[in-house]
Protein backbone atom coordinates (compact mmCIF):
# COMPACT_ATOMS: atom_id res chain seq x y z
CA UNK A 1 34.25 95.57 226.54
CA UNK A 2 30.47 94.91 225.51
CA UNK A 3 29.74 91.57 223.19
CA UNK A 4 28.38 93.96 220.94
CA UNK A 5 28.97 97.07 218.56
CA UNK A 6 31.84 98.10 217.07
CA UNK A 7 35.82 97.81 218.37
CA UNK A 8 37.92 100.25 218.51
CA UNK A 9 39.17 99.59 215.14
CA UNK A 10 35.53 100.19 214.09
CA UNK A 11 35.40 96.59 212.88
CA UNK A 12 32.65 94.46 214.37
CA UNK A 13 33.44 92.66 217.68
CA UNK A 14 33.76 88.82 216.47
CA UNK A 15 30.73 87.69 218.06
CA UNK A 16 28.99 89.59 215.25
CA UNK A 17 30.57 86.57 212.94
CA UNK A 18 29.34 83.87 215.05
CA UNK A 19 25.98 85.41 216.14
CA UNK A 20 25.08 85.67 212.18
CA UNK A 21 26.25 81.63 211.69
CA UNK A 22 23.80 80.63 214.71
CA UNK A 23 20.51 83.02 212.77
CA UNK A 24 21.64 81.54 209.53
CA UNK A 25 21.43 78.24 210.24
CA UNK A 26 18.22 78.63 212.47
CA UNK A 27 16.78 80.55 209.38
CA UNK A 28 17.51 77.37 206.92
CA UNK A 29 15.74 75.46 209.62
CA UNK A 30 13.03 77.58 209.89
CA UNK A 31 12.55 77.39 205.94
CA UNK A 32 12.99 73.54 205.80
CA UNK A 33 10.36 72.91 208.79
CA UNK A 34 7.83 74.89 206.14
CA UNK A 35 8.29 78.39 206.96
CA UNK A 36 10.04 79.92 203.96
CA UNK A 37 8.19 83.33 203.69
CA UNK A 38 8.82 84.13 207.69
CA UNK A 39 12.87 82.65 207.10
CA UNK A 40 13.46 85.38 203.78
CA UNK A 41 11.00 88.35 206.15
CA UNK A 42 13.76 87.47 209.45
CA UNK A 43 16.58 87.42 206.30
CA UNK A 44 15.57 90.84 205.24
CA UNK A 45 15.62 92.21 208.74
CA UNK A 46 19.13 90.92 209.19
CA UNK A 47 20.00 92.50 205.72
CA UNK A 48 18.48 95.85 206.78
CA UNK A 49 20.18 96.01 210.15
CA UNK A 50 24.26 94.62 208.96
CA UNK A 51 23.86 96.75 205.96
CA UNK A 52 25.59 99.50 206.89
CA UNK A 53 27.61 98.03 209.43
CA UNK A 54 28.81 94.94 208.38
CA UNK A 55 29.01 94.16 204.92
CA UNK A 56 30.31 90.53 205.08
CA UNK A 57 27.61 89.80 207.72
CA UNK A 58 24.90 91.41 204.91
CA UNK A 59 26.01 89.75 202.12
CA UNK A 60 25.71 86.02 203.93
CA UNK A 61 22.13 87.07 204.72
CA UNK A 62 21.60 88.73 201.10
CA UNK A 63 22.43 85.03 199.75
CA UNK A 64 20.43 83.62 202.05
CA UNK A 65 17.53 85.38 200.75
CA UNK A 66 18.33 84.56 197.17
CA UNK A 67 18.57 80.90 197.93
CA UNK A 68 15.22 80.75 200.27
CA UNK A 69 12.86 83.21 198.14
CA UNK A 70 11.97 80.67 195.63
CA UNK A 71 10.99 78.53 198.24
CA UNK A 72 8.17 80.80 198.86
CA UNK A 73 6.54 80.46 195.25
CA UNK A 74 6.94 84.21 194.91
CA UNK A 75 9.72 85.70 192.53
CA UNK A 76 11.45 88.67 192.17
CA UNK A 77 10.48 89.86 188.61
């Protein structure tokens, strides 16, 4: 079975869960080493890829955003 995709269940294969942890937390980093605006662009990719496929995955990544954006100096208005 590939690491990847969806099972036969159509639920995402767990390493899904655990690839989204590692990008999380090397996002945060990436946005505490003085690289917000590039962390929330990578965020936004993530968001646009698990949106469809993996709403639990999307909404970590959606609240990542949120928390990192005003980091940036630019705000949602």
């Amino acid at each position: 079975m590939p690491d990847s995709g969806p099972s036969a269940a159509g639920r995402p294969v767990p390493k899904t869960a655990e690839l989204c942890e590692i990008l999380v937390a090397c996002l945060k980093a990436l946005a505490e080493a003085g690289e917000p605006e590039a962390a929330c662009k990578l965020a936004g990719r993530a968001c646009a890829a698990l949106r469809k496929e993996d709403r639990a995955q999307w909404s970590r990544f959606n609240a990542l955003l949120h928390r990192l954006s005003p980091m940036t100096g630019s705000h949602p208005g």
